[in-house]
PDB file of N, CA and C in Angstrom:
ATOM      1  N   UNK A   1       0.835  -1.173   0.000  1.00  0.00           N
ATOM      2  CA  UNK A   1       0.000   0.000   0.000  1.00  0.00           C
ATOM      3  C   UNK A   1       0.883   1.240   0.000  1.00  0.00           C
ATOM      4  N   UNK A   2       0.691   2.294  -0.945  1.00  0.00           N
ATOM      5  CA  UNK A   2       1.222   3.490  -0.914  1.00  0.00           C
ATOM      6  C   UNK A   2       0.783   4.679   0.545  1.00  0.00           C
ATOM      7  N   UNK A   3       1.929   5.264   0.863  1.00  0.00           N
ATOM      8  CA  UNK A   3       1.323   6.263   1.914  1.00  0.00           C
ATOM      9  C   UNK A   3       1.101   7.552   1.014  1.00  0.00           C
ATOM     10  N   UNK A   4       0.064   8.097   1.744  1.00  0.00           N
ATOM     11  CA  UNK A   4      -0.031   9.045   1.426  1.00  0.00           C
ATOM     12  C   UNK A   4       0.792  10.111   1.708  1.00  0.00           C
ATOM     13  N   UNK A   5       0.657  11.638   1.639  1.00  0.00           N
ATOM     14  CA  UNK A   5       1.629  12.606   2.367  1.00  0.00           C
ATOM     15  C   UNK A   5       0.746  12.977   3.403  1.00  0.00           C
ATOM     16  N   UNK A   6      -0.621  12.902   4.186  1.00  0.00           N
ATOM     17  CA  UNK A   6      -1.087  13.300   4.454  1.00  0.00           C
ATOM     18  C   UNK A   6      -0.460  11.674   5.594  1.00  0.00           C
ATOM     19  N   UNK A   7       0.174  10.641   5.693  1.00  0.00           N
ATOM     20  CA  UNK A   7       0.700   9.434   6.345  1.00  0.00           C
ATOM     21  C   UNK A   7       1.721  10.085   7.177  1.00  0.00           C
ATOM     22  N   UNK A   8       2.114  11.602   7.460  1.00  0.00           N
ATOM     23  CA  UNK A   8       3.577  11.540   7.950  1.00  0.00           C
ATOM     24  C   UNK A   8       3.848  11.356   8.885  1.00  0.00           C
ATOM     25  N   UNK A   9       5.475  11.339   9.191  1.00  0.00           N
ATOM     26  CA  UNK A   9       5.625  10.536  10.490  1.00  0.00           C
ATOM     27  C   UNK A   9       6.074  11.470  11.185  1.00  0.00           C
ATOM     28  N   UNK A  10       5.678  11.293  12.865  1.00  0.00           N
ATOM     29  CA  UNK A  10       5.957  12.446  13.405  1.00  0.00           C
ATOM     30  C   UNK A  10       5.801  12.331  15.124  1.00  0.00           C
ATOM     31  N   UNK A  11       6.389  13.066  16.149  1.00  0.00           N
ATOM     32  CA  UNK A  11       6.635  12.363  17.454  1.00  0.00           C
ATOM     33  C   UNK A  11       6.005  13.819  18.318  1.00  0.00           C
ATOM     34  N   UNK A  12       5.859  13.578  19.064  1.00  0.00           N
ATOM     35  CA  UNK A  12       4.757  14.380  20.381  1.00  0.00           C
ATOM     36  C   UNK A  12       6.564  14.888  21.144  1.00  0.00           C
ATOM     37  N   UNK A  13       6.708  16.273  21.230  1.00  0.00           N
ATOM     38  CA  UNK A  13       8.367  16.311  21.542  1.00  0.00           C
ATOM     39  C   UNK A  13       7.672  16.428  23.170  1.00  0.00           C
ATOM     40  N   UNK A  14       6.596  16.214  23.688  1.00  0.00           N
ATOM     41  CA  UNK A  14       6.074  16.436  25.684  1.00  0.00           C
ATOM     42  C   UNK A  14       6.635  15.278  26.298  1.00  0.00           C
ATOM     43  N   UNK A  15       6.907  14.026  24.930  1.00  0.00           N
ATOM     44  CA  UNK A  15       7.333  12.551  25.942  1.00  0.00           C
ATOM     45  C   UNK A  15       9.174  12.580  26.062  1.00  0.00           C
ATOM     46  N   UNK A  16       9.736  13.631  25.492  1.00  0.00           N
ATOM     47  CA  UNK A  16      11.243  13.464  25.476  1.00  0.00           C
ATOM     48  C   UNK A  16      12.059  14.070  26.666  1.00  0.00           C
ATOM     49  N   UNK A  17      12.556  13.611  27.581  1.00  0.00           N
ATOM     50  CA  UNK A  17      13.072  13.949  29.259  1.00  0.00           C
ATOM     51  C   UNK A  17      14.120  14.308  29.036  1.00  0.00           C
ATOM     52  N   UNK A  18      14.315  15.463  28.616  1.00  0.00           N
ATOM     53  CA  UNK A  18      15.333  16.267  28.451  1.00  0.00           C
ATOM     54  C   UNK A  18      16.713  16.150  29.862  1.00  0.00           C
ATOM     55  N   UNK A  19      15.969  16.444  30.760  1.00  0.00           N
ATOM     56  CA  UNK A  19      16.268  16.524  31.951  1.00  0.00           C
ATOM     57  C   UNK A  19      17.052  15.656  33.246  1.00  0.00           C
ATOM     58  N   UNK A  20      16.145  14.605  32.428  1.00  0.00           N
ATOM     59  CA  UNK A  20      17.151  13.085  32.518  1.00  0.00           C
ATOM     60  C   UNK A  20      18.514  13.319  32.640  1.00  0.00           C
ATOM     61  N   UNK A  21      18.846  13.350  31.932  1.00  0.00           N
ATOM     62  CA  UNK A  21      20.599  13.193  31.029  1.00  0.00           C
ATOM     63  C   UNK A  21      21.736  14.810  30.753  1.00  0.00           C
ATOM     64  N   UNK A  22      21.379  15.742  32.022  1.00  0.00           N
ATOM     65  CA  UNK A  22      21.788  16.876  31.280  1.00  0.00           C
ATOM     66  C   UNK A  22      23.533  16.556  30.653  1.00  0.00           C
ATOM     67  N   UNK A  23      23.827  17.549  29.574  1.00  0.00           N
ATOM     68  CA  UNK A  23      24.596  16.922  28.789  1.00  0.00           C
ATOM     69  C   UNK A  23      25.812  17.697  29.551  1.00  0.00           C
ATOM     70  N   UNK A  24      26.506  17.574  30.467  1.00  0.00           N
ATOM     71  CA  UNK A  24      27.934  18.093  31.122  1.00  0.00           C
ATOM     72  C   UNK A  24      28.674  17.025  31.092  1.00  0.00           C
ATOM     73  N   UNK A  25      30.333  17.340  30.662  1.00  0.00           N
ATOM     74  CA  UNK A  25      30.749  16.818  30.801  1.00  0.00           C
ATOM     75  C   UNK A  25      32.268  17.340  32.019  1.00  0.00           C
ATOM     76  N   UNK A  26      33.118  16.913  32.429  1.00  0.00           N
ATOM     77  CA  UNK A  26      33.641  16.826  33.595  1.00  0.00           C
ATOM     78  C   UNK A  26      35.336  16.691  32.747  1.00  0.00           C
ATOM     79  N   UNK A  27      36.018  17.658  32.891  1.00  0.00           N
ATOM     80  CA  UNK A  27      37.913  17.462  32.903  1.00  0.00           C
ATOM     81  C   UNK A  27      38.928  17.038  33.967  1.00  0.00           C
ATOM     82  N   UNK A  28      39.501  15.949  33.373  1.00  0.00           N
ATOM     83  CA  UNK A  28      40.543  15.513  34.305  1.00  0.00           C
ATOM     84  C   UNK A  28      42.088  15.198  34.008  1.00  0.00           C
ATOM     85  N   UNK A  29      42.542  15.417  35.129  1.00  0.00           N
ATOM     86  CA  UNK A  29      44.297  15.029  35.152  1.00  0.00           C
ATOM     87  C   UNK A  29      44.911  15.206  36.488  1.00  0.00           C
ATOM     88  N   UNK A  30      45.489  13.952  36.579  1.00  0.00           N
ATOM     89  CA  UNK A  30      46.005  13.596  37.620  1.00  0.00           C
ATOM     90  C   UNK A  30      47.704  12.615  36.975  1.00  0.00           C
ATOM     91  N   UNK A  31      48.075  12.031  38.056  1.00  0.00           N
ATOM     92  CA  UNK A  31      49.836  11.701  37.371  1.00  0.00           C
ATOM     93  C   UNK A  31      49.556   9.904  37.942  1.00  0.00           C
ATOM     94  N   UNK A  32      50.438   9.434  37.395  1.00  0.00           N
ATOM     95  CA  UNK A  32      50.013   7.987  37.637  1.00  0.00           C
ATOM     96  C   UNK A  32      51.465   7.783  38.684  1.00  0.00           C
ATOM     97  N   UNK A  33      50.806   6.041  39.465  1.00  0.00           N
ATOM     98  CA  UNK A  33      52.251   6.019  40.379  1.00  0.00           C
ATOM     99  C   UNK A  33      53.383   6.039  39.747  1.00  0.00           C
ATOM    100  N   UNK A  34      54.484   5.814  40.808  1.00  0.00           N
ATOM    101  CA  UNK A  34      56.088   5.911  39.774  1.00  0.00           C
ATOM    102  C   UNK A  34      56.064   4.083  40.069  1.00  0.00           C
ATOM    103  N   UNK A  35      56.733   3.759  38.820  1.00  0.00           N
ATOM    104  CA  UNK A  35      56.593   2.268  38.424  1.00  0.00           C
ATOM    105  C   UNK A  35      57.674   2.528  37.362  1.00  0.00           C
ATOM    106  N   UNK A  36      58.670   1.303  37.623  1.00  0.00           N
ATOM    107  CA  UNK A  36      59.461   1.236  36.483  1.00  0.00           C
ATOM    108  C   UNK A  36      60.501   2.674  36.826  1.00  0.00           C
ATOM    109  N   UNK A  37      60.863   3.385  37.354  1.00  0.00           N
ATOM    110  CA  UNK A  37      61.052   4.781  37.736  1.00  0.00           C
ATOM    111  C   UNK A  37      60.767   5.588  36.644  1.00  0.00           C
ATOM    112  N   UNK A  38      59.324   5.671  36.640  1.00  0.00           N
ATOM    113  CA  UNK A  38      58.718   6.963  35.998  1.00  0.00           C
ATOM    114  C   UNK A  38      57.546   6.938  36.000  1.00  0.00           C
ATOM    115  N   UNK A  39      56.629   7.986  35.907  1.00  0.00           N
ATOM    116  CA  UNK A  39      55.335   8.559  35.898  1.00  0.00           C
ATOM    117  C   UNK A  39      54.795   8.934  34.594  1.00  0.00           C
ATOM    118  N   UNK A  40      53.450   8.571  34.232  1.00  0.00           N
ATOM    119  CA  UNK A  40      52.497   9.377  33.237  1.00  0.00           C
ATOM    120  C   UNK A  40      51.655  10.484  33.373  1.00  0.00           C
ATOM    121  N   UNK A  41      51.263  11.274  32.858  1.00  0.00           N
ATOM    122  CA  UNK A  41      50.190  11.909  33.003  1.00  0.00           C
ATOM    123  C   UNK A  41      49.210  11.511  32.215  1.00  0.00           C
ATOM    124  N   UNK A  42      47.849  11.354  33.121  1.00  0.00           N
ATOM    125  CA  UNK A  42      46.361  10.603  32.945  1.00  0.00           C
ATOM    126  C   UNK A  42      45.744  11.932  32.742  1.00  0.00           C
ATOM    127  N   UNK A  43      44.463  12.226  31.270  1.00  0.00           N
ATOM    128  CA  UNK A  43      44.555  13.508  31.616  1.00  0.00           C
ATOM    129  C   UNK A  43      43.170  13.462  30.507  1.00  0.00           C
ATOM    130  N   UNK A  44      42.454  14.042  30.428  1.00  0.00           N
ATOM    131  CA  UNK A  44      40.688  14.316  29.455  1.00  0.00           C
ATOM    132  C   UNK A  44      40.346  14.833  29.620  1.00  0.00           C
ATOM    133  N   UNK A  45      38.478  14.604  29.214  1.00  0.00           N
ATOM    134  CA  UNK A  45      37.680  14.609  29.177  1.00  0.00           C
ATOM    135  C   UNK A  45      36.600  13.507  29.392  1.00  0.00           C
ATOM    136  N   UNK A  46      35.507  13.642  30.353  1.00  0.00           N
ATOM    137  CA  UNK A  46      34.878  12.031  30.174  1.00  0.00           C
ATOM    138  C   UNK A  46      33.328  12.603  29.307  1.00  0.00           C
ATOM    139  N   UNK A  47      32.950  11.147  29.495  1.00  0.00           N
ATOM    140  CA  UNK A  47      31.739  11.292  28.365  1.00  0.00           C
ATOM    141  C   UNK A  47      30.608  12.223  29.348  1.00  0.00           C
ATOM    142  N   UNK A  48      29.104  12.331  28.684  1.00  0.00           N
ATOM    143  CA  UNK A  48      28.272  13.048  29.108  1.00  0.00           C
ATOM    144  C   UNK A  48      27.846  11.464  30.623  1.00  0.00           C
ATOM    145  N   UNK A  49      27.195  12.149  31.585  1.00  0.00           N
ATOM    146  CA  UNK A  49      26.469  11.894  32.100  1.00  0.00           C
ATOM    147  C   UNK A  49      25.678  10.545  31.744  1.00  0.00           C
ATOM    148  N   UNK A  50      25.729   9.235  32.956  1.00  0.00           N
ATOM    149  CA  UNK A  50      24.894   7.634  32.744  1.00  0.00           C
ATOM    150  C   UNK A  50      24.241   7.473  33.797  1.00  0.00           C
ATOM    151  N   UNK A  51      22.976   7.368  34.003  1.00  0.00           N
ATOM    152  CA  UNK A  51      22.322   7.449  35.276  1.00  0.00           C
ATOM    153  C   UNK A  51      22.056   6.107  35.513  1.00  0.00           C
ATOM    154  N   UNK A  52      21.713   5.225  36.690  1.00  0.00           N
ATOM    155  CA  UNK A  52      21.937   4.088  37.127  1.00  0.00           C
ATOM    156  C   UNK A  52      21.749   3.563  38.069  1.00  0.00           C
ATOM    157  N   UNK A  53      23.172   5.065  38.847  1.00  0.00           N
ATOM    158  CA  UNK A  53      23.269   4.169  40.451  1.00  0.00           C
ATOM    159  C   UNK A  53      22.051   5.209  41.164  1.00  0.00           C
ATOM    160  N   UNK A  54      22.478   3.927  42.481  1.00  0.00           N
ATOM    161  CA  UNK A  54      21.648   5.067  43.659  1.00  0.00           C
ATOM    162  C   UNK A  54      21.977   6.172  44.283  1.00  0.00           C
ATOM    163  N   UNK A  55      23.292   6.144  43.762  1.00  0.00           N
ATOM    164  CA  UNK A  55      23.776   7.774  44.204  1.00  0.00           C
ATOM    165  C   UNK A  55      23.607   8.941  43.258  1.00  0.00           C
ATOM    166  N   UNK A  56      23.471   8.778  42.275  1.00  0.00           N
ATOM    167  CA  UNK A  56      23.389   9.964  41.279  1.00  0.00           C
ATOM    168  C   UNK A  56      24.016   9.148  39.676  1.00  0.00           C
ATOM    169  N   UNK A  57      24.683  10.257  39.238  1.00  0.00           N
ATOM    170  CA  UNK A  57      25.005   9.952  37.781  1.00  0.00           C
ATOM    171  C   UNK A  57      26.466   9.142  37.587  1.00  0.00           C
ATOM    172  N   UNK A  58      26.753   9.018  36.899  1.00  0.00           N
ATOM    173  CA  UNK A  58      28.640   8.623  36.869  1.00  0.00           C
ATOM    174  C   UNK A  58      28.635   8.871  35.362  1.00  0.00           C
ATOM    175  N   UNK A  59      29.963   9.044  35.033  1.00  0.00           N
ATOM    176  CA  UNK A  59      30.695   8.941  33.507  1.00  0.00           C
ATOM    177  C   UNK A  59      31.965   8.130  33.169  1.00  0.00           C
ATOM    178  N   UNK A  60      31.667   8.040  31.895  1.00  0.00           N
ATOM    179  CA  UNK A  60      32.878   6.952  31.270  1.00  0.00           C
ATOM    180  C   UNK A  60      34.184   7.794  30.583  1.00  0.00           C
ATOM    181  N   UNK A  61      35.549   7.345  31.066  1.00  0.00           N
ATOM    182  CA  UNK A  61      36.553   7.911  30.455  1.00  0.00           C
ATOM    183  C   UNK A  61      37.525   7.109  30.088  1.00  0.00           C
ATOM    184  N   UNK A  62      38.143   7.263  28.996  1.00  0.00           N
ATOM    185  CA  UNK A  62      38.926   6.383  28.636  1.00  0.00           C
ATOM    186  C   UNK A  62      40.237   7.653  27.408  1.00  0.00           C
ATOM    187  N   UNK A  63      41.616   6.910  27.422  1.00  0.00           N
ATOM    188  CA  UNK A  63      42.495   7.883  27.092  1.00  0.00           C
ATOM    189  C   UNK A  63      43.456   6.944  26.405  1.00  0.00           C
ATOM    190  N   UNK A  64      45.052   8.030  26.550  1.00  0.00           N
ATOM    191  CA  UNK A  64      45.836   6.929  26.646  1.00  0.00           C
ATOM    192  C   UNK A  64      47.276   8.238  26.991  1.00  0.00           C
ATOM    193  N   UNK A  65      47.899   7.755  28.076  1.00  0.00           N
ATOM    194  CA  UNK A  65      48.666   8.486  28.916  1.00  0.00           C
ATOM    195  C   UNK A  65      49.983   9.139  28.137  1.00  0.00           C
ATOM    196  N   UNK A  66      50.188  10.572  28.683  1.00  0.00           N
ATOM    197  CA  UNK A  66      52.127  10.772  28.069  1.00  0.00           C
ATOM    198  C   UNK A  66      52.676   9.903  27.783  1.00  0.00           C
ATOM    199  N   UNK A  67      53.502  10.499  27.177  1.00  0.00           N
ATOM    200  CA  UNK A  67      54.792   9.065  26.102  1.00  0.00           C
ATOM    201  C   UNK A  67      55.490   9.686  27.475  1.00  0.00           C
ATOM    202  N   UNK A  68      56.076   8.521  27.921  1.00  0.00           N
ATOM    203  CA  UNK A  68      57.092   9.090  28.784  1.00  0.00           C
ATOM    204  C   UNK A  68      57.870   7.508  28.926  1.00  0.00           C
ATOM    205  N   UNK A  69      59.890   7.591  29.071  1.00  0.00           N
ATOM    206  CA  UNK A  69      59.991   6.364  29.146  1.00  0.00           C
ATOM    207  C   UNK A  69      60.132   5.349  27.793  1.00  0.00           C
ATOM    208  N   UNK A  70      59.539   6.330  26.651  1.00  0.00           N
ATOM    209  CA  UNK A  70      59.750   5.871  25.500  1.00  0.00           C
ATOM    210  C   UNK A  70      58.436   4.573  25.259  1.00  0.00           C
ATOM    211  N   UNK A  71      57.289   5.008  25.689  1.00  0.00           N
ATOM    212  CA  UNK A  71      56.284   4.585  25.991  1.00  0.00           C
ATOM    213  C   UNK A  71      54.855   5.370  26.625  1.00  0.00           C
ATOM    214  N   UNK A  72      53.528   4.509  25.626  1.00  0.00           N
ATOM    215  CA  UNK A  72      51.909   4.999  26.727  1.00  0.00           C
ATOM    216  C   UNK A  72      51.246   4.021  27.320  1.00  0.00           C
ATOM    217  N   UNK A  73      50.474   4.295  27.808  1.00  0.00           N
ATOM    218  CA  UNK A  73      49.751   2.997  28.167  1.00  0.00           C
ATOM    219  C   UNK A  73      48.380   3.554  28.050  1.00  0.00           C
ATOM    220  N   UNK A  74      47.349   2.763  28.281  1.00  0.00           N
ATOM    221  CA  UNK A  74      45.859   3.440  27.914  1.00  0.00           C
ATOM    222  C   UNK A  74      45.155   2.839  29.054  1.00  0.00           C
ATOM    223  N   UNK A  75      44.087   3.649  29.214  1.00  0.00           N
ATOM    224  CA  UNK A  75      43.417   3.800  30.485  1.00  0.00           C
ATOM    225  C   UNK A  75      41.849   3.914  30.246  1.00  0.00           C
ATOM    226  N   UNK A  76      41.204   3.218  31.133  1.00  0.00           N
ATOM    227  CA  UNK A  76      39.048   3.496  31.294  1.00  0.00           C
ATOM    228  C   UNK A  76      38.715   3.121  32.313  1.00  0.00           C
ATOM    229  N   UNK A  77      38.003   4.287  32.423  1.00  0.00           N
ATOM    230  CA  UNK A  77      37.007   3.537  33.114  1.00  0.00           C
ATOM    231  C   UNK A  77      35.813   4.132  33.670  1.00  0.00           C
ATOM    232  N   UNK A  78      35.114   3.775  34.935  1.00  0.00           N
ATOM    233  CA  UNK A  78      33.511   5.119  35.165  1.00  0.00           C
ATOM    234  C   UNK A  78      34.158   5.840  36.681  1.00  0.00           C
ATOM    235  N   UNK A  79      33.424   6.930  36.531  1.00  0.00           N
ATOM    236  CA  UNK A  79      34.108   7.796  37.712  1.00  0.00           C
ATOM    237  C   UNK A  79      33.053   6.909  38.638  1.00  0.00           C
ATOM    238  N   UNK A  80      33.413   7.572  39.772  1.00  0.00           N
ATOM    239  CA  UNK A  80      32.423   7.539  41.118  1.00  0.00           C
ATOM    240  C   UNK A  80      31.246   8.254  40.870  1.00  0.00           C
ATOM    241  N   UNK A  81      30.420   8.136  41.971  1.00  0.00           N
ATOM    242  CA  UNK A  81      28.863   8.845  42.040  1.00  0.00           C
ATOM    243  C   UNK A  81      29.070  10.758  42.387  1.00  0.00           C
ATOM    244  N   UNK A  82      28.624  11.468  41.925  1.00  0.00           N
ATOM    245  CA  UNK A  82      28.986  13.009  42.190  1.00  0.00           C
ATOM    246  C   UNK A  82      28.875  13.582  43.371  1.00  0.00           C
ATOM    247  N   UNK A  83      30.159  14.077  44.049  1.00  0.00           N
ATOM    248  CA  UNK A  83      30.230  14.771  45.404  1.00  0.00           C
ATOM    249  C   UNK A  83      30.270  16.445  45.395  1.00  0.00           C
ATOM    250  N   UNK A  84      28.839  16.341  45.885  1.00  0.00           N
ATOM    251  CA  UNK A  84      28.016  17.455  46.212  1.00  0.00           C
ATOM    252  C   UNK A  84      29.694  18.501  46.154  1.00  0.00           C
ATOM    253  N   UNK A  85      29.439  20.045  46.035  1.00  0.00           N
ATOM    254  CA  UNK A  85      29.987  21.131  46.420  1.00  0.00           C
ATOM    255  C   UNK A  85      29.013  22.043  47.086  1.00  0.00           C
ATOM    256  N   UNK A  86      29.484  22.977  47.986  1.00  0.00           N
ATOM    257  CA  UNK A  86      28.347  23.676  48.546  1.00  0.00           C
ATOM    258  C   UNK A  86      27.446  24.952  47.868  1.00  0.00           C
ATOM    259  N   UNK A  87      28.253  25.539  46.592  1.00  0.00           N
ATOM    260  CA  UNK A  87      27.585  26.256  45.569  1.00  0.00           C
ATOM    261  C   UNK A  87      26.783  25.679  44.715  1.00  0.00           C
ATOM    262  N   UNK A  88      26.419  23.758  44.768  1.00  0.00           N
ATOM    263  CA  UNK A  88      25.323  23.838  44.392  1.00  0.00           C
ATOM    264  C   UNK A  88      26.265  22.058  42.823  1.00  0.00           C
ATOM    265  N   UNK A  89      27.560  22.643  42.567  1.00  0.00           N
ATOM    266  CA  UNK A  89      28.292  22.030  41.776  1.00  0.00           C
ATOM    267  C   UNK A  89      28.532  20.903  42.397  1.00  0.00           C
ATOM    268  N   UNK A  90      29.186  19.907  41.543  1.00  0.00           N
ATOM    269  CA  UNK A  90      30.015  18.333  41.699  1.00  0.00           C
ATOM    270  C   UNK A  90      30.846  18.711  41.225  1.00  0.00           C
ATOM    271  N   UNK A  91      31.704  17.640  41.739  1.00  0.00           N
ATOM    272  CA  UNK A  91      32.840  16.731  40.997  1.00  0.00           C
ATOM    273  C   UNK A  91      32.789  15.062  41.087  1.00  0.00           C
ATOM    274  N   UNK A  92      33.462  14.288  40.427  1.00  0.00           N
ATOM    275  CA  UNK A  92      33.588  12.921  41.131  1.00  0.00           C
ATOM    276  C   UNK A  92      34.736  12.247  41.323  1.00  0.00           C
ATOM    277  N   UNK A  93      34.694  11.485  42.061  1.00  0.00           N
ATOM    278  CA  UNK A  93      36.564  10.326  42.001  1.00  0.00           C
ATOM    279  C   UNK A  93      36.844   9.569  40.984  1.00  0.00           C
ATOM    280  N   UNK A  94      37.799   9.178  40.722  1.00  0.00           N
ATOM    281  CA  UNK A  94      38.066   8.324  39.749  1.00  0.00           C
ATOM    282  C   UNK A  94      39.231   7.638  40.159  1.00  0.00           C
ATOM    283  N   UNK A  95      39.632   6.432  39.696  1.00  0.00           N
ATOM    284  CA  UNK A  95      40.741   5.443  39.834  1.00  0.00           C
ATOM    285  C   UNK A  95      40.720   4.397  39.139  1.00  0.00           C
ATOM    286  N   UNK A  96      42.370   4.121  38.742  1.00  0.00           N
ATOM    287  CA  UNK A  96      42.091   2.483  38.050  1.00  0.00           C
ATOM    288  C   UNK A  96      43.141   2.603  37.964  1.00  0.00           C
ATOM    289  N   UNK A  97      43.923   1.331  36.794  1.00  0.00           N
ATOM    290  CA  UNK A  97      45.576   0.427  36.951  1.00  0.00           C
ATOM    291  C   UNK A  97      45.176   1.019  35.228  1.00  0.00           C
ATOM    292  N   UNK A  98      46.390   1.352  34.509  1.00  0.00           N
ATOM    293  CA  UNK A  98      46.820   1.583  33.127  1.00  0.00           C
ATOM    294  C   UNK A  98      46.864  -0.062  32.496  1.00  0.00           C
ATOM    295  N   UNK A  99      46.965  -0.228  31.728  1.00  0.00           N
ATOM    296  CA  UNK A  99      47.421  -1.416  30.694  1.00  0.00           C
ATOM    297  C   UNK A  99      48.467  -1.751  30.714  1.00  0.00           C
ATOM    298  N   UNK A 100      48.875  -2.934  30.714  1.00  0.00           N
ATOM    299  CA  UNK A 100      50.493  -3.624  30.852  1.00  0.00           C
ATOM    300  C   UNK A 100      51.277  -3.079  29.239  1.00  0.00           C
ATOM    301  N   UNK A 101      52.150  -2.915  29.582  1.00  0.00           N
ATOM    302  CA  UNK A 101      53.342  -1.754  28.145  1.00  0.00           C
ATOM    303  C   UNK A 101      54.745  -1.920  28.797  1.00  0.00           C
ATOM    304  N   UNK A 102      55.475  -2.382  27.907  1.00  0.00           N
ATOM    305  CA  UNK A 102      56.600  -1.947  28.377  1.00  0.00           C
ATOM    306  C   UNK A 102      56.732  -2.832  29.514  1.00  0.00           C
ATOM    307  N   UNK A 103      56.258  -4.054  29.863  1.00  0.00           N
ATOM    308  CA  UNK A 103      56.559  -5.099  30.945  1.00  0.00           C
ATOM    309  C   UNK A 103      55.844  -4.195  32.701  1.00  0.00           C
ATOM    310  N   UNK A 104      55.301  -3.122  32.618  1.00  0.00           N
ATOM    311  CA  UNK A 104      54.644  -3.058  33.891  1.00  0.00           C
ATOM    312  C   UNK A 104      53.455  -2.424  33.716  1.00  0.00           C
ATOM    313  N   UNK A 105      52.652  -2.068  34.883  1.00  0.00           N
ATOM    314  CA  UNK A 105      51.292  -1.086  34.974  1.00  0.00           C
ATOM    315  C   UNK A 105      51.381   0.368  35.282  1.00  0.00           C
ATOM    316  N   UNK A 106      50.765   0.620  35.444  1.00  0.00           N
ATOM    317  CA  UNK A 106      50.614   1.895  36.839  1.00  0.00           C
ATOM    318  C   UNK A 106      49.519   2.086  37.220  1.00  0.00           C
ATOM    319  N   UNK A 107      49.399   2.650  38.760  1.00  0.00           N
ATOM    320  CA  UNK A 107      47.788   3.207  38.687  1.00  0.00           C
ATOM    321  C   UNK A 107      47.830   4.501  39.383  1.00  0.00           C
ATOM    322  N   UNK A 108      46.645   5.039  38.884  1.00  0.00           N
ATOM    323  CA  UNK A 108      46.149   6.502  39.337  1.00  0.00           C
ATOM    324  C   UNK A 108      44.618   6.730  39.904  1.00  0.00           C
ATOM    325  N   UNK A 109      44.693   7.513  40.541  1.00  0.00           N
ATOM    326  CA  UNK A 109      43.834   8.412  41.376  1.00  0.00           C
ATOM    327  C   UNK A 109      43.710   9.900  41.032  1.00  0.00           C
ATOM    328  N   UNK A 110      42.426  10.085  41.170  1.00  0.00           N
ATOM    329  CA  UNK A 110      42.115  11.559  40.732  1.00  0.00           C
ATOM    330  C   UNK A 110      40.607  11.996  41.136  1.00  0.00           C
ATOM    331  N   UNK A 111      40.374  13.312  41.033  1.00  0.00           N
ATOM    332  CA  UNK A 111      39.162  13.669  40.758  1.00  0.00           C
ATOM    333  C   UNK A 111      38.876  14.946  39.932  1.00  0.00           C
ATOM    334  N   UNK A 112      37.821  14.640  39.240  1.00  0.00           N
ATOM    335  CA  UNK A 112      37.615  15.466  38.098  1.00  0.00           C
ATOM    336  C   UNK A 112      37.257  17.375  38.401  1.00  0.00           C
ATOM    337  N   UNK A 113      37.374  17.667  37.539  1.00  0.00           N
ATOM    338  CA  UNK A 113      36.966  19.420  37.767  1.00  0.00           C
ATOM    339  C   UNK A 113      35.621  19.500  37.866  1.00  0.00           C
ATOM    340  N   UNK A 114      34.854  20.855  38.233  1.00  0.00           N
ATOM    341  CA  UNK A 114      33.165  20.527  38.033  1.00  0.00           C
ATOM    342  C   UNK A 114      32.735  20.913  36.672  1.00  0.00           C
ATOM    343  N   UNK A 115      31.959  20.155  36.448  1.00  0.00           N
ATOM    344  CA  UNK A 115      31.127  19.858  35.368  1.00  0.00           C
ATOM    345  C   UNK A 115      30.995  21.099  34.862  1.00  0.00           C
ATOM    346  N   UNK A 116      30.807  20.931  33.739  1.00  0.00           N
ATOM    347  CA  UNK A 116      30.481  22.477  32.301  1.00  0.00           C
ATOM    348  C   UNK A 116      29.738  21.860  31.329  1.00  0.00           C
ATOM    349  N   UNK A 117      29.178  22.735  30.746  1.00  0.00           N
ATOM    350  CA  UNK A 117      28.546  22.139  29.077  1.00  0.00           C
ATOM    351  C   UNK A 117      29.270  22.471  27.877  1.00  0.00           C
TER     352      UNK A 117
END
C-alpha cells in the first residue's frame, strides 16, 4: 500500500526527558604512580552523564597516557557517584591500573573538575 503525504511521520516532543541526562561533561588530570622509575600523566575529558546508580550519575573515560619512558599505556574507566559542592556544583573520584606496556602497569587516582557544558 502506498502512503499518502497526508501518512507523515511524526513524534509528540512532551514525551522526550530532556532533563534526565543533562549533557555536562567533567575534565581531568592527575599523574600515575612511579613504576618502572617513571610517571604518566592521565589527563581528558569524560563522556556526558549515565544514570543508574543510587547515588546519582557517573561517567565513562577512557584515554591513553604521556609518552614518557619511550612509551603509553591506555586507560578506562567510570568515575564515582557526584560529590556534592556547597555552591550547588560536583565533581567525582576516579581510579584504576593503566594497561600492561613496556613489561609493567601503573595506577592513578584523581578527581575530576566541576562539570560544564
Amino acid at each position: 500500500m502506498k502512503k499518502r503525504k497526508t501518512d507523515a511521520h511524526s513524534h509528540d516532543i512532551r514525551f522526550i526527558r530532556f532533563a534526565d541526562l543533562p549533557g555536562h561533561i567533567h575534565s581531568y588530570s592527575t599523574r600515575t604512580s612511579l613504576d618502572d622509575g617513571h610517571r604518566h600523566q592521565v589527563r581528558g575529558r569524560t563522556s556526558t552523564p549515565y544514570q543508574g546508580t543510587d547515588d546519582g550519575h557517573i561517567h565513562y573515560y577512557e584515554g591513553t597516557t604521556s609518552y614518557d619512558d619511550g612509551h603509553v599505556h591506555r586507560f578506562r574507566g567510570w568515575t564515582g557517584p557526584p560529590i556534592r559542592l556547597p555552591d550547588g556544583g560536583h565533581y567525582h573520584g576516579f581510579s584504576g591500573q593503566t594497561s600492561y606496556d613496556d613489561g609493567h602497569t601503573h595506577r592513578y587516582r584523581g578527581a575530576t573538575g566541576e562539570g560544564y557544558l
